[in-house]
Protein backbone atom coordinates (compact mmCIF):
# COMPACT_ATOMS: atom_id res chain seq x y z
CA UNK A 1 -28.03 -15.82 -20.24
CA UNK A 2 -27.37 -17.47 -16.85
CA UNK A 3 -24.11 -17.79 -15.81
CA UNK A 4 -23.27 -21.19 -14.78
CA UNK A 5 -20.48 -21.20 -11.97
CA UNK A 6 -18.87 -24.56 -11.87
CA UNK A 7 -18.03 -25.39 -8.15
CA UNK A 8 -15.61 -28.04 -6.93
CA UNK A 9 -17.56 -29.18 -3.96
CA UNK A 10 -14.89 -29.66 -0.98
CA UNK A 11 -17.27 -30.52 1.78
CA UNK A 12 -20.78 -31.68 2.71
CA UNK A 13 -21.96 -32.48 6.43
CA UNK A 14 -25.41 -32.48 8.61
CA UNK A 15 -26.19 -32.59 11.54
CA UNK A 16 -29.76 -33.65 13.24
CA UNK A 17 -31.15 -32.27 16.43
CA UNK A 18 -34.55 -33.63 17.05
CA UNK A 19 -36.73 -32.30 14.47
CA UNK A 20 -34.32 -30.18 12.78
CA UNK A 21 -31.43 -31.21 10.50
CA UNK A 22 -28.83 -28.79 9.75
CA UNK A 23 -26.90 -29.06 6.34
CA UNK A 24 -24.20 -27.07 5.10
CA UNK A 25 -22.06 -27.74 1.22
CA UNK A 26 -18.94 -25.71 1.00
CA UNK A 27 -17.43 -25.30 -2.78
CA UNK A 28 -14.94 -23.60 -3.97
CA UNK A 29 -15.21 -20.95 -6.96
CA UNK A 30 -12.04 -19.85 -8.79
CA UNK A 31 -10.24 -19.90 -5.28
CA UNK A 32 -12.83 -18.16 -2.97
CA UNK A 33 -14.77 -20.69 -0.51
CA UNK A 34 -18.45 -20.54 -0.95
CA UNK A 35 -21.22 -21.94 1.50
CA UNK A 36 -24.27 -22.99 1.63
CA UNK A 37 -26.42 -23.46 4.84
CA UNK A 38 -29.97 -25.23 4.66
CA UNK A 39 -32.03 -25.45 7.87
CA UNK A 40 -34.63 -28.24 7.51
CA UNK A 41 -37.62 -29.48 9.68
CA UNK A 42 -39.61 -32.68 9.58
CA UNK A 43 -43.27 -31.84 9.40
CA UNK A 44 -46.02 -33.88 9.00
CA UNK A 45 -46.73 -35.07 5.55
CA UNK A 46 -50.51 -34.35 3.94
CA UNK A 47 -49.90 -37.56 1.55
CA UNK A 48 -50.96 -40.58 3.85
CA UNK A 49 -47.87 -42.83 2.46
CA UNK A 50 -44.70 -40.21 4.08
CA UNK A 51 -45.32 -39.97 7.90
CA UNK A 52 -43.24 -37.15 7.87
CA UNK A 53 -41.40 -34.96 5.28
CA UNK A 54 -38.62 -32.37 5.01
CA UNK A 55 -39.03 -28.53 4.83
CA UNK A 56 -36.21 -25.80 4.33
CA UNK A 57 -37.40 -23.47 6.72
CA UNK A 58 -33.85 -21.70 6.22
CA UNK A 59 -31.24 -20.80 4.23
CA UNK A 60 -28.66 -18.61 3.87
CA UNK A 61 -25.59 -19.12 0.73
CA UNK A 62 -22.05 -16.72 0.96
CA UNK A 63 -18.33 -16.79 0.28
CA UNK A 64 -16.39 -17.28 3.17
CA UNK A 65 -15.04 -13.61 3.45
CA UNK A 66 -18.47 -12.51 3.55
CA UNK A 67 -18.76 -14.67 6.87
CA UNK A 68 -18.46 -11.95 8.98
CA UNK A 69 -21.25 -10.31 7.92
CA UNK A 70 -23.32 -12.84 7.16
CA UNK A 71 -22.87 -14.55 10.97
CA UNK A 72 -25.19 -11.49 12.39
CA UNK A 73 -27.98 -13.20 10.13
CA UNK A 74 -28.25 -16.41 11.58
CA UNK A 75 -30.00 -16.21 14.38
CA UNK A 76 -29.56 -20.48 15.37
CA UNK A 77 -26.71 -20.75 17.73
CA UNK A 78 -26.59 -24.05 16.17
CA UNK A 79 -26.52 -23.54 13.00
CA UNK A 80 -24.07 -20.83 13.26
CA UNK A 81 -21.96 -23.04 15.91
CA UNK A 82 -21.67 -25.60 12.74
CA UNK A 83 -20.79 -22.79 10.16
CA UNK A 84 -18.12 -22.29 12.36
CA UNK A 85 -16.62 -25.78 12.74
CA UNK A 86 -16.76 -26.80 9.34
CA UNK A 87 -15.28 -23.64 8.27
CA UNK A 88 -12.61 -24.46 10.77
CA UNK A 89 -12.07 -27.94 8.79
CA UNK A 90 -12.05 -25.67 5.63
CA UNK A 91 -9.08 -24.02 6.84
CA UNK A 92 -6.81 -26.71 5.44
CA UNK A 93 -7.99 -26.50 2.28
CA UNK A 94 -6.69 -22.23 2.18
């Protein structure tokens, strides 16, 4: 049986550097803050009708007192510059 975890979704921002567009979705779970990063890149779409279309070409989901950890893993400065700011916005929320 899967175990369905309703989150309360507190916060949802993205931010677009050329080609790339960084998302990140922070929930909360019975108290603990939970995030969710998503790295996407346009590529060039095979159907002739999309010029271009997204692809996750990262992603990376962890409670926030896993964050410490986890921050080794991402290797974009930008994407892990983010992380940081919206967890900073988070902070209210504790």
């Amino acid at each position: 049986t899967m175990k369905v975890i309703i989150m309360d979704e507190i916060l949802s921002d993205r931010k677009n550097k050329g080609n790339v567009t960084y998302r990140i979705v922070v929930s909360e779970d019975s108290g603990r803050i939970f995030i969710e990063l998503e790295k996407l890149m346009k590529v060039r779409a095979k159907e002739s009708e999309k010029k271009t279309t997204k692809k996750i070409v990262y992603q990376q989901s962890f409670f926030k007192d896993e964050f410490d950890r986890v921050k080794n893993e991402i290797e974009d400065p930008i994407l892990l510059q983010f992380c940081v700011d919206t967890l900073l916005k988070v902070k209210k929320y504790d």
